[in-house]
Protein backbone atom coordinates (compact mmCIF):
# COMPACT_ATOMS: atom_id res chain seq x y z
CA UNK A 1 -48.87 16.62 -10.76
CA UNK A 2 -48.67 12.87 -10.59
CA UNK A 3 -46.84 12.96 -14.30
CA UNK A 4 -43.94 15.17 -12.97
CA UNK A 5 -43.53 13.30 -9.32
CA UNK A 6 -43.14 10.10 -11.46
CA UNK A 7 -40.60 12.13 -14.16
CA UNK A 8 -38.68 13.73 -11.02
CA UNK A 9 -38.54 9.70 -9.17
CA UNK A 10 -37.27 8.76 -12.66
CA UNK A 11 -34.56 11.44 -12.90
CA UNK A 12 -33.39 10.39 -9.62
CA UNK A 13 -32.97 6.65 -10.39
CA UNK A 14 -31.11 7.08 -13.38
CA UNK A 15 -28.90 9.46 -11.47
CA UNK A 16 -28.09 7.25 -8.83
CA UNK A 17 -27.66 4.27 -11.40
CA UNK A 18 -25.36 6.36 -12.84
CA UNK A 19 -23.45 7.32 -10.04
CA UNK A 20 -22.88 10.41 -12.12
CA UNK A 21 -22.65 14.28 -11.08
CA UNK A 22 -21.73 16.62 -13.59
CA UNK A 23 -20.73 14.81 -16.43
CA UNK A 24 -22.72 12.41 -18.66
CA UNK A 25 -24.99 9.86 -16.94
CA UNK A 26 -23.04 5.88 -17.21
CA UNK A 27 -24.03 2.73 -16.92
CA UNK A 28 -23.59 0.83 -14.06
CA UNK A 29 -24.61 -2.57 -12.07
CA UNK A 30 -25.17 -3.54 -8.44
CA UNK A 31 -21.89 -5.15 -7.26
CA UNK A 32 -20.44 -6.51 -3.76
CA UNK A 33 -17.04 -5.49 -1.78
CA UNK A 34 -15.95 -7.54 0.88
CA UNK A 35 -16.33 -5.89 4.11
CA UNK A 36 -18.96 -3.36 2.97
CA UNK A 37 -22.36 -3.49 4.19
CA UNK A 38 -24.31 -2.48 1.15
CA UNK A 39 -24.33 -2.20 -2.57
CA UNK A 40 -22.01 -0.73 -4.74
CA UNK A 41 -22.45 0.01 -8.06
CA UNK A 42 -19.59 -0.83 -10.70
CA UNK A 43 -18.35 -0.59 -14.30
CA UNK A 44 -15.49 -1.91 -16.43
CA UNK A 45 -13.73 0.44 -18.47
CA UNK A 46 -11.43 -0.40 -21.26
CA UNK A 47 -8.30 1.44 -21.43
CA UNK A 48 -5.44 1.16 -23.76
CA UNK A 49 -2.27 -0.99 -22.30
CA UNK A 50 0.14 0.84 -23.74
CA UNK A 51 -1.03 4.53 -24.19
CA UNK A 52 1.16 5.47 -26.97
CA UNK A 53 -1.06 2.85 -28.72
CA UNK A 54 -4.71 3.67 -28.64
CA UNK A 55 -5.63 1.03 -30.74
CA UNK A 56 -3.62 -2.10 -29.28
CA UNK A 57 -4.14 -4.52 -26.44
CA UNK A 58 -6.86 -3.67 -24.02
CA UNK A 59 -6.67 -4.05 -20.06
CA UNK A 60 -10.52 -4.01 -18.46
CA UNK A 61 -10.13 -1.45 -15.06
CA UNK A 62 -12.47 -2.18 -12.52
CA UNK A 63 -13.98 0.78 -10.80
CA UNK A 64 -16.62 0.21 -7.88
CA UNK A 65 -18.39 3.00 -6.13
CA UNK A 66 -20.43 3.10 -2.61
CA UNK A 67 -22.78 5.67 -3.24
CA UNK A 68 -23.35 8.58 -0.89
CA UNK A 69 -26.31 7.82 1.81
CA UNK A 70 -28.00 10.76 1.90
CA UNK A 71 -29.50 12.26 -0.66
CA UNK A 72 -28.61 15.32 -1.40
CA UNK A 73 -24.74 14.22 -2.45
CA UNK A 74 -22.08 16.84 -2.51
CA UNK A 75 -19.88 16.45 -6.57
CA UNK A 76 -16.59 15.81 -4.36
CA UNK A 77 -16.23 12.20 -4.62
CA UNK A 78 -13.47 10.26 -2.40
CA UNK A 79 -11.05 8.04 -4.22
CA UNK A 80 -9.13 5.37 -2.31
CA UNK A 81 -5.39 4.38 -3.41
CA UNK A 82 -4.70 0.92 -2.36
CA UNK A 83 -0.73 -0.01 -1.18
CA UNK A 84 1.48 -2.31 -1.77
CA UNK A 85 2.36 -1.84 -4.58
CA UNK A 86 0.00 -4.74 -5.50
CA UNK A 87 -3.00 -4.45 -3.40
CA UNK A 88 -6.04 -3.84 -5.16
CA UNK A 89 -8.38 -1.60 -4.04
CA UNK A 90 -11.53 -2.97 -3.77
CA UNK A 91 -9.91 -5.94 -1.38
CA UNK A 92 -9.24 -3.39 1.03
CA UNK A 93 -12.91 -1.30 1.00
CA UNK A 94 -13.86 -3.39 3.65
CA UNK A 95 -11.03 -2.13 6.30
CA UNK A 96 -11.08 1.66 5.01
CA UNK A 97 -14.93 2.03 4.70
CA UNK A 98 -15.23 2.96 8.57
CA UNK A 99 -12.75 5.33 8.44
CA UNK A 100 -15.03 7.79 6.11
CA UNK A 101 -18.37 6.96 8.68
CA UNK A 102 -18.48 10.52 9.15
CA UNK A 103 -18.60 11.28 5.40
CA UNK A 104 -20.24 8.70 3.80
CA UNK A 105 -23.39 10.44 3.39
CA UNK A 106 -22.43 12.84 1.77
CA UNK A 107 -19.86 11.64 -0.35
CA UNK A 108 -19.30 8.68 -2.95
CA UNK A 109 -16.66 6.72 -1.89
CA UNK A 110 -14.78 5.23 -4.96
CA UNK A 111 -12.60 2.59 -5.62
CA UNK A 112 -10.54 1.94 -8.82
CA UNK A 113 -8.70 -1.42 -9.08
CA UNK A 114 -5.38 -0.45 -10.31
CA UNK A 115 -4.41 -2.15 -13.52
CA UNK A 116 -2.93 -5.35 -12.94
CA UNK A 117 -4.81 -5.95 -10.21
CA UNK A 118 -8.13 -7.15 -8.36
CA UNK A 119 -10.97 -7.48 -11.38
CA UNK A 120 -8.70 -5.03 -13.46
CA UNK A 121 -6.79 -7.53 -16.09
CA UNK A 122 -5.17 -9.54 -12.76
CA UNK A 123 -0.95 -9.77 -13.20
CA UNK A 124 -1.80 -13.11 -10.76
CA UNK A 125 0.94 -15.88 -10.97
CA UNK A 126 0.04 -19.59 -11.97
CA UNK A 127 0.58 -20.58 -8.69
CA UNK A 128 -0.75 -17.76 -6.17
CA UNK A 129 -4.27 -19.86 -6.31
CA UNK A 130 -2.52 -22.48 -4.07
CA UNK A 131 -2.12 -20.54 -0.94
CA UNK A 132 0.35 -20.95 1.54
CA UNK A 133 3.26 -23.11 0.52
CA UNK A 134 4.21 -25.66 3.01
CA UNK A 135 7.68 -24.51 4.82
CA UNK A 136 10.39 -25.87 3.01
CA UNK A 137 8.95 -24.42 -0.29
CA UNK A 138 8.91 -21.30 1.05
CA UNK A 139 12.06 -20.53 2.52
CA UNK A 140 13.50 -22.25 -1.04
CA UNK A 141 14.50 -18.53 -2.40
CA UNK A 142 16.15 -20.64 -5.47
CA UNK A 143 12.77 -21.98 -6.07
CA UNK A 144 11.06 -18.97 -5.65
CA UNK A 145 13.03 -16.95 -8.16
CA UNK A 146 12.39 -20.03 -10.29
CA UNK A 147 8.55 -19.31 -9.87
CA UNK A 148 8.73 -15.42 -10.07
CA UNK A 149 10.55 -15.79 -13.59
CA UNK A 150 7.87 -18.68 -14.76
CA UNK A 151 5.36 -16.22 -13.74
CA UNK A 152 6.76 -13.83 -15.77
CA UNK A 153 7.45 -15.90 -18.70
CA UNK A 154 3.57 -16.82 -18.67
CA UNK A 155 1.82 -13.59 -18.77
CA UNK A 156 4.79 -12.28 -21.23
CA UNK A 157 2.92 -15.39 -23.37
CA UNK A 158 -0.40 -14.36 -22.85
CA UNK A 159 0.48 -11.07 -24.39
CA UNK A 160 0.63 -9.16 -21.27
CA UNK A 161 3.43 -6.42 -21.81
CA UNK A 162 4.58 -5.87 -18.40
CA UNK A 163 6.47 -2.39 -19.27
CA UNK A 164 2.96 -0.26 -19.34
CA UNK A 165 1.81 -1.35 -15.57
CA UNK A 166 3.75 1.61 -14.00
CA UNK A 167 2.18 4.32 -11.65
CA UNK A 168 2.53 7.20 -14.14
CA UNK A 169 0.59 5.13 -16.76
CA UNK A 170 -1.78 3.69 -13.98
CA UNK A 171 -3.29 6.98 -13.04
CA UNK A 172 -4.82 7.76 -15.99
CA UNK A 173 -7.49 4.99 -15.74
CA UNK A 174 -8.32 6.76 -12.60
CA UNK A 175 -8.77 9.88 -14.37
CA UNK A 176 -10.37 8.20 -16.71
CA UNK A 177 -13.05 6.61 -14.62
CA UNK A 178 -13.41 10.61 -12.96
CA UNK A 179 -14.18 11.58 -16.29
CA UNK A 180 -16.36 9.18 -17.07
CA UNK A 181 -18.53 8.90 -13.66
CA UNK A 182 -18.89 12.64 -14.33
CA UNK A 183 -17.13 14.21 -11.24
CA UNK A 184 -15.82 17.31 -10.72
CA UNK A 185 -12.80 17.62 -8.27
CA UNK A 186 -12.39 15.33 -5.92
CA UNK A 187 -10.45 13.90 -2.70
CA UNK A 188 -7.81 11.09 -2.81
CA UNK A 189 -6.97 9.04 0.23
CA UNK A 190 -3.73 6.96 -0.39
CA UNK A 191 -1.59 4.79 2.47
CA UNK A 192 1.75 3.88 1.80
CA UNK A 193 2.61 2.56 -2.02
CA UNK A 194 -0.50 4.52 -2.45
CA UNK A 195 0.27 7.75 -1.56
CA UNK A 196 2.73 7.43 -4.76
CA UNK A 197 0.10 6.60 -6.95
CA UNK A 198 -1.94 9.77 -5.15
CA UNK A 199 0.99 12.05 -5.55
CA UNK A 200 1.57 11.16 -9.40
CA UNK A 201 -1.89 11.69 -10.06
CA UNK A 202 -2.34 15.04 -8.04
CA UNK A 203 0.79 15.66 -9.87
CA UNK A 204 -0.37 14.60 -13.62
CA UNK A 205 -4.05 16.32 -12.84
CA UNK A 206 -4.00 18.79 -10.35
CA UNK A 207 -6.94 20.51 -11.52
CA UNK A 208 -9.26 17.66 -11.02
CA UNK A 209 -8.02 17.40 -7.21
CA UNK A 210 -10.19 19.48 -4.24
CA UNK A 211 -8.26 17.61 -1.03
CA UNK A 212 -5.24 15.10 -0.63
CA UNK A 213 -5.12 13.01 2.44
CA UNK A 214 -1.57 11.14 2.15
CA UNK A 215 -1.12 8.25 5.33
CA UNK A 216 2.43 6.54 5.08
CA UNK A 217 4.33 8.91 2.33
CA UNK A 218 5.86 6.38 -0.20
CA UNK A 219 7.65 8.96 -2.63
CA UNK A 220 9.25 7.69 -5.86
CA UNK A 221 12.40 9.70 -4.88
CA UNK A 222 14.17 7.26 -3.28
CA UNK A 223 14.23 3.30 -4.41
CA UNK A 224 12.62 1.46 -2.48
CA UNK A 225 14.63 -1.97 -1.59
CA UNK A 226 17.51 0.95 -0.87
CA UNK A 227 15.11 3.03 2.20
CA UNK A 228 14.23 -0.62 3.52
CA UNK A 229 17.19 -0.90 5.10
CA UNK A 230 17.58 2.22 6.64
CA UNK A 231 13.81 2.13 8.02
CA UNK A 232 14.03 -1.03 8.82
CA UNK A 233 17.13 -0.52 10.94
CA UNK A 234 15.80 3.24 12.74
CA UNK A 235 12.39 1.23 13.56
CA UNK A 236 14.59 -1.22 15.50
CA UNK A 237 16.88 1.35 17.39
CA UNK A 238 13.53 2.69 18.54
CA UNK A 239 12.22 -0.20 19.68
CA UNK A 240 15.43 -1.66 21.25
CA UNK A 241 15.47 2.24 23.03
CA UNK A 242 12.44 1.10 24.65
CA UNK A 243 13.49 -2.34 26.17
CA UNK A 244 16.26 -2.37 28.89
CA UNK A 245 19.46 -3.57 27.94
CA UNK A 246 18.26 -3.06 24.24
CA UNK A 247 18.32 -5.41 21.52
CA UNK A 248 21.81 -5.33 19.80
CA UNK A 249 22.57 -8.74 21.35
CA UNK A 250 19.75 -10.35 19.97
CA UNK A 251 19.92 -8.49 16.67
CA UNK A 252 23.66 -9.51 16.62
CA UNK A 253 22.73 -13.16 16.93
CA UNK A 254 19.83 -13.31 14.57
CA UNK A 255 21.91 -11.52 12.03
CA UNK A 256 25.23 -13.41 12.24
CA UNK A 257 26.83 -14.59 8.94
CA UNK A 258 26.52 -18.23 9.82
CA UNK A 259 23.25 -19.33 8.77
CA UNK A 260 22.28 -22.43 10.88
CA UNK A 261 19.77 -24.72 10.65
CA UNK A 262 16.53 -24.15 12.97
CA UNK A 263 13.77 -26.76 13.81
CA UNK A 264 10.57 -24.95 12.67
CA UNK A 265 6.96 -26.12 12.99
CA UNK A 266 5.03 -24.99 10.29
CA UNK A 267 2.73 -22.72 11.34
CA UNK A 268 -0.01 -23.32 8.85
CA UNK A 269 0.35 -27.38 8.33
CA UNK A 270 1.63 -28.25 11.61
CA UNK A 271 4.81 -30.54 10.65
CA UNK A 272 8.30 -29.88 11.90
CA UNK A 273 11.28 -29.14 9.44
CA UNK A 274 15.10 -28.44 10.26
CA UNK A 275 15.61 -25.47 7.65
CA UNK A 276 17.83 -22.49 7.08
CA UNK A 277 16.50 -18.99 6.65
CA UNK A 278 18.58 -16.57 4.65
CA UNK A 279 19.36 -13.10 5.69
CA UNK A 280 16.28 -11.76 3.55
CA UNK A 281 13.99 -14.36 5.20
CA UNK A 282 14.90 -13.36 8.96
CA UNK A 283 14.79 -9.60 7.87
CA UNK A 284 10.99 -10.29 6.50
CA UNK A 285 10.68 -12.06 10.38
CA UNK A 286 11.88 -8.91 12.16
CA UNK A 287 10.18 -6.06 9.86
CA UNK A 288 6.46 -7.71 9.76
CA UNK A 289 5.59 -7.35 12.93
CA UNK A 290 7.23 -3.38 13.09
CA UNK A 291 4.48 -2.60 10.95
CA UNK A 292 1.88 -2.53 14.01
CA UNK A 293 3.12 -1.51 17.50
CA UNK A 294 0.99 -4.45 19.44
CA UNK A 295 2.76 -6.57 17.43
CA UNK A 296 6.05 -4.88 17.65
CA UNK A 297 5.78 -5.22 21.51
CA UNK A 298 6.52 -9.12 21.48
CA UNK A 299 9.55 -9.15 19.45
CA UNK A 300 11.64 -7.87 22.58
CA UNK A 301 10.51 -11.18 23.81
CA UNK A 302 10.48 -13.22 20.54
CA UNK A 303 14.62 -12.21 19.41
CA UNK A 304 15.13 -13.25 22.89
CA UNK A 305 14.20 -16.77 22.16
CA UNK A 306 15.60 -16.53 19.00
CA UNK A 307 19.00 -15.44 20.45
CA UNK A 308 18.71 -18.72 22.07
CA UNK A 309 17.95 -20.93 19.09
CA UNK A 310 14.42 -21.10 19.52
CA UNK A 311 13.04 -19.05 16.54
CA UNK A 312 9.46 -20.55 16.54
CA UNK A 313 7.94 -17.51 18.07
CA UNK A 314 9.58 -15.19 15.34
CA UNK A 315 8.26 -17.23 12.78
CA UNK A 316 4.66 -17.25 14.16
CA UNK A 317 5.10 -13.56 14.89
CA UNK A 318 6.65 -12.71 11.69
CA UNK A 319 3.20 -14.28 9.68
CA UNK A 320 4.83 -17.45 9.21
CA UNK A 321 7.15 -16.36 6.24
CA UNK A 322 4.05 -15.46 4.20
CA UNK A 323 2.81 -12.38 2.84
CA UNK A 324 -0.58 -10.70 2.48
CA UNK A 325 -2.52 -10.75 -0.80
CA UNK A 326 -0.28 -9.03 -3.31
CA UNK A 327 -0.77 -9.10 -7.30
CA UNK A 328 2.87 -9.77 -8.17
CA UNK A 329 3.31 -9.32 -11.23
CA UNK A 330 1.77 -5.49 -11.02
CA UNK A 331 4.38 -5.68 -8.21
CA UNK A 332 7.51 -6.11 -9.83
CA UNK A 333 6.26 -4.23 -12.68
CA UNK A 334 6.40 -0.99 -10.52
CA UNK A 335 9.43 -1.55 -8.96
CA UNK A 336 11.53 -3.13 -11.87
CA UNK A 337 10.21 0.31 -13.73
CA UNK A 338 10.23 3.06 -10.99
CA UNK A 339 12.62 1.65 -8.36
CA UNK A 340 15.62 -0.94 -9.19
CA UNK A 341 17.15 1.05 -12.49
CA UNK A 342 17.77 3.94 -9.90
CA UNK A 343 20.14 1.69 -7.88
CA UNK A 344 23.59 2.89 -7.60
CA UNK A 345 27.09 2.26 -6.12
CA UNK A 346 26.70 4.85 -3.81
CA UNK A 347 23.11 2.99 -2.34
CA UNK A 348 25.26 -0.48 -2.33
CA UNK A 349 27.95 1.40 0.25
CA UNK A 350 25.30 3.43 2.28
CA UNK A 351 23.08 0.17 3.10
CA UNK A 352 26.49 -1.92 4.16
CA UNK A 353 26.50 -0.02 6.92
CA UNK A 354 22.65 -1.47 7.95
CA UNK A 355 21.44 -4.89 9.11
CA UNK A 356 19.92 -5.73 5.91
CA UNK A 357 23.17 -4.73 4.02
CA UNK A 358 22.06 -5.66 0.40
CA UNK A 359 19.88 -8.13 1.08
CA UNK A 360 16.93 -5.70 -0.28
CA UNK A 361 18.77 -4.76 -3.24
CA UNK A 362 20.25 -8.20 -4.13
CA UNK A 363 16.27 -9.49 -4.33
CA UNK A 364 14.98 -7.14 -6.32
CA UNK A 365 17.70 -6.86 -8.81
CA UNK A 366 17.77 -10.67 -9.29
CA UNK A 367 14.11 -10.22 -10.10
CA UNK A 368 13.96 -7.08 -12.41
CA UNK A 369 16.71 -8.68 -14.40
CA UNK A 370 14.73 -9.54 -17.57
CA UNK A 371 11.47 -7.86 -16.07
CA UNK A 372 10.35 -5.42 -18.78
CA UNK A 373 10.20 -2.13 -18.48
CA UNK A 374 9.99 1.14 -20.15
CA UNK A 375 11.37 4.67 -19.53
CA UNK A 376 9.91 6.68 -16.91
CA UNK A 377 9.19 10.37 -17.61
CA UNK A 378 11.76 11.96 -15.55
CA UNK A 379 9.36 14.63 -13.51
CA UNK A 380 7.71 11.48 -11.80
CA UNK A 381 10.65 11.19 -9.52
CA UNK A 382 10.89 15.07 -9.30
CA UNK A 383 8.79 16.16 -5.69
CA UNK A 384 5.51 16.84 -6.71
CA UNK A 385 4.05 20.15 -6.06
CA UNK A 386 0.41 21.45 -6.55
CA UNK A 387 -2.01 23.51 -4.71
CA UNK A 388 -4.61 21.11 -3.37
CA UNK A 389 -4.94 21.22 0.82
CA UNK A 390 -3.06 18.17 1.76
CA UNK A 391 -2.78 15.95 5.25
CA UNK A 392 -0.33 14.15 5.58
CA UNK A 393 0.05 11.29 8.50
CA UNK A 394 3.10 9.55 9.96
CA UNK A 395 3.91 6.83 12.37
CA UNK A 396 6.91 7.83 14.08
CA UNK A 397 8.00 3.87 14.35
CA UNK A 398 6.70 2.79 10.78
CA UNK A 399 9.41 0.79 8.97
CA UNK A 400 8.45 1.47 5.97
CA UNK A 401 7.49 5.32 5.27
CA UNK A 402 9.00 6.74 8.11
CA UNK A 403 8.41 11.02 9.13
CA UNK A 404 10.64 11.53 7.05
CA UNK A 405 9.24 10.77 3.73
CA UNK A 406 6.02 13.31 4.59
CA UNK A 407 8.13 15.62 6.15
CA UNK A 408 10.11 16.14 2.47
CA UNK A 409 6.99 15.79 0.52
CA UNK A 410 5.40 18.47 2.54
CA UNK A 411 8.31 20.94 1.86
CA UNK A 412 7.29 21.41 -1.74
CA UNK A 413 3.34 21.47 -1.54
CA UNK A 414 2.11 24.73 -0.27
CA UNK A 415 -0.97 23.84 1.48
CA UNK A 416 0.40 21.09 3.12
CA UNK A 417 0.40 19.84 6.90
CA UNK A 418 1.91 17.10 8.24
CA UNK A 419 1.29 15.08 12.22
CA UNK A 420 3.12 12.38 13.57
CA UNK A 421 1.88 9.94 15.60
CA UNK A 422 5.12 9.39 17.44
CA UNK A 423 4.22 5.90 18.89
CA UNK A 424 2.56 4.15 16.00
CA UNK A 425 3.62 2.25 13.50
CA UNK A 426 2.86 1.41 9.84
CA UNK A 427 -0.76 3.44 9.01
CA UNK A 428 -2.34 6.01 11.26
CA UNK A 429 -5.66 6.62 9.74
CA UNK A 430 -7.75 3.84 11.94
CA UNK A 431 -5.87 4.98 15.05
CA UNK A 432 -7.32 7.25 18.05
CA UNK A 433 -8.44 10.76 16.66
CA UNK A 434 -7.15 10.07 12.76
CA UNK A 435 -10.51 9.01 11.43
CA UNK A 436 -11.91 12.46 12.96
CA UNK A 437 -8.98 14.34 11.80
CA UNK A 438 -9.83 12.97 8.49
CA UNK A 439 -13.66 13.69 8.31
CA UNK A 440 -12.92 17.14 9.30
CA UNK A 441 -10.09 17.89 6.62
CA UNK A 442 -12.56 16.45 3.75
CA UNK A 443 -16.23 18.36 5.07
CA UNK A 444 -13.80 21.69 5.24
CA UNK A 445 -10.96 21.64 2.28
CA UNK A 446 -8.62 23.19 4.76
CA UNK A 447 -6.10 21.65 7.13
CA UNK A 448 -7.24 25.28 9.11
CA UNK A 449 -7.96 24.17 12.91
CA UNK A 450 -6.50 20.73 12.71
CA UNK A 451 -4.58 19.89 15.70
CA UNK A 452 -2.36 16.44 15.41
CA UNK A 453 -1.94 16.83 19.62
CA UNK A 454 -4.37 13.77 20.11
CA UNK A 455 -2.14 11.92 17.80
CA UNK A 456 0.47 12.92 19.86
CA UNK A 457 -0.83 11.67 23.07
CA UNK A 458 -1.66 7.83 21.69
CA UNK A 459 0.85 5.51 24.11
CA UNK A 460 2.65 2.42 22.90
CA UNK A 461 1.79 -0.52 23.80
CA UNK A 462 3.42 -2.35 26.73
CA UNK A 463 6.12 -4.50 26.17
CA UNK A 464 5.11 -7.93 26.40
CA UNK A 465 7.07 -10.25 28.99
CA UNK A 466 5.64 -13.79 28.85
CA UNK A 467 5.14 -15.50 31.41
CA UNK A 468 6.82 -16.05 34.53
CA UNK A 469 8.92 -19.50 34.55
């Protein structure tokens, strides 16, 4: 009796060790994600770069799982697709972890770095150690594209080859760590870039997928730096329908061709420069704080100061010209692959028509111009279509992946439904009822019963005022 207690208790550690299901058991160690209040367990795989040669260069993927609470865990694991592209997804465990509270202990929750990023062979810069760059240096875009290139030049020297970090190749270290961890289906949660990388892999594997949750449809359809400046543009006319008067004025002013010198204090170093943003730079400005409606309800106020040459609040508003942790060289090695050689006259006439004009396109071409790349299999732009019970989730004001995107992704997958939450912005799944909505779609495998009408009912924020002179 006491032999077969103590060979059941050992069966059960080396299961959990493992972190395994069906397949073969694997061995993992204890491991720490920021944000997340207890141990994960991770491994390193080695995967070929290039996958039409097995035997060459080797990139380590890091995969990190938070093992189900309870303990009788169901086989259909939850994998998490970061954004960006460039985020990795382990740096962001510690914002989606709540949202899964209410399947957690059921479910392993697991997070692959995608190659080129986090602890999965890093495509980091020389320079992205130093932080934030004191003003002038960063609205220098001559000095940046000087920097982007050197970056470039120095991982091309390390014997990085840039051309295999592309989505469609990226996916199958995912499948590869499903494989390996020994799950059966399982669930993908993407948001924005990551929805792409969900899609491809649904599309690539659809047998190995039980239930797609998609927040912020990024498809590969449509090039990116192209849709910026139409989203970018329809996020403003809502906003401006919301403010009386509207914005146009302000917009106008911002926007004019004349590019004059402002007096800026640096927001992070706290030293006052006269220097002149580009059109790109006060574009970033306006579109950062879109992203998240309480944000989005002081830039009525901040263009208004701007309008009158006082474009401090903009720039404090905006992030202060700076951008959130991005690897960048998996960054331009999607887009210079997947996005930029798609580019065409016809995009270059459609955006003149926008605020951004070709500011977008203009940046990223001057990047991708010696960025390698290789050919792109030409269903990966094709709508993906498979079986698997997907939820999709839109802000209606997101300048980035607006309704839109979902609402022409959904068209072609069968079991698909998509709600809009008309008033938010960029992301949906921490807001209100989503989480719930969420939980529910995963525990049942059917978007049966779901009803978006709380999403529906979330208000905007006020618009913020200021204070009273």
């Amino acid at each position: 009796m006491v032999g077969a207690v103590v060979r059941r208790l050992a069966v059960l550690l080396l299961f959990a060790a493992g972190c395994s299901r069906s397949g073969p058991r694997v061995e993992t160690v204890p491991c720490v994600l920021p944000g997340v209040g207890r141990e994960a367990r991770c491994l390193t795989l080695e995967r070929p770069e290039d996958p039409d040669v097995p035997a060459g260069r080797r990139v380590s993927v890091r995969v990190a799982v938070v093992p189900a609470t309870g303990v009788r865990p169901l086989p259909d694991a939850l994998f998490v697709f970061a954004g960006g592209p460039g985020q990795a997804a382990g740096d962001v465990a510690g914002a989606v972890m709540p949202l899964f509270a209410g399947l957690e202990a059921r479910r392993d929750v697991v997070f692959v770095d995608q190659r080129g990023t986090g602890a999965s062979s890093p495509l980091s810069c020389p320079d992205e150690a130093l932080g934030k760059r004191p003003l002038p240096e960063t609205v220098d875009e001559a000095a940046q594209a000087a920097r982007l290139q050197a970056c470039r030049r120095s991982l091309s020297d390390a014997g990085v080859d840039l051309a295999q970090y592309a989505t469609w190749i990226a996916v199958r270290d995912v499948e590869a760590a499903r494989q390996t961890l020994g799950y059966g289906a399982v669930n993908l949660w993407g948001a924005s870039y990551g929805t792409r990388a969900a899609l491809e892999y649904a599309r690539q594997f659809p047998a190995a997928v039980r239930a797609v949750v998609l927040d912020g449809v990024a498809p590969a359809s449509t090039p990116l730096p192209v849709a910026l400046a139409f989203d970018t543009d329809e996020a403003l006319r809502q906003l401006s329908a919301r403010v009386d008067g509207g914005l146009d004025g302000a917009l106008d002013a911002l926007f004019a061709e004349d590019e004059k010198p402002a007096r800026l204090v640096d927001p992070f170093y706290g030293d006052a420069h006269d220097v002149t943003l580009s059109r790109l730079q006060r574009l970033g400005l306006v579109r950062s704080p879109l992203y998240a409606p309480a944000f989005a309800a002081v830039l009525p106020l901040a263009l208004a100061r701007a309008a009158r040459g006082d474009l401090q609040p903009l720039v404090g508003l905006g992030g202060g010209l700076g951008a959130g942790r991005l690897f960048t060289g998996m960054h331009f090695s999607v887009l210079c692959a997947e996005d930029v050689p798609r580019i065409t006259d016809e995009h270059r006439r459609a955006v003149e028509a926008t605020r951004a004009g070709e500011a977008f396109i203009d940046h990223y071409e001057r990047a991708c111009r010696d960025w390698p790349r290789r050919p792109v299999p030409a269903g990966f732009f094709a709508p993906p279509s498979f079986t698997a019970p997907t939820l999709l989730l839109s802000g209606g004001a997101d300048p980035a992946t607006p309704p839109r995107n979902a609402s022409a992704a959904a068209a072609h997958l069968p079991n698909a439904l998509h709600l809009v939450a008309p008033s938010l912005g960029h992301g949906v799944s921490a807001a209100g009822c989503a989480s719930r909505l969420i939980t529910r779609f995963f525990s049942t495998g059917t978007t049966a019963g779901l009803d978006g009408g709380c999403l529906e009912d979330l208000p905007p924020p006020a618009l913020f005022e200021g204070p009273t002179p």
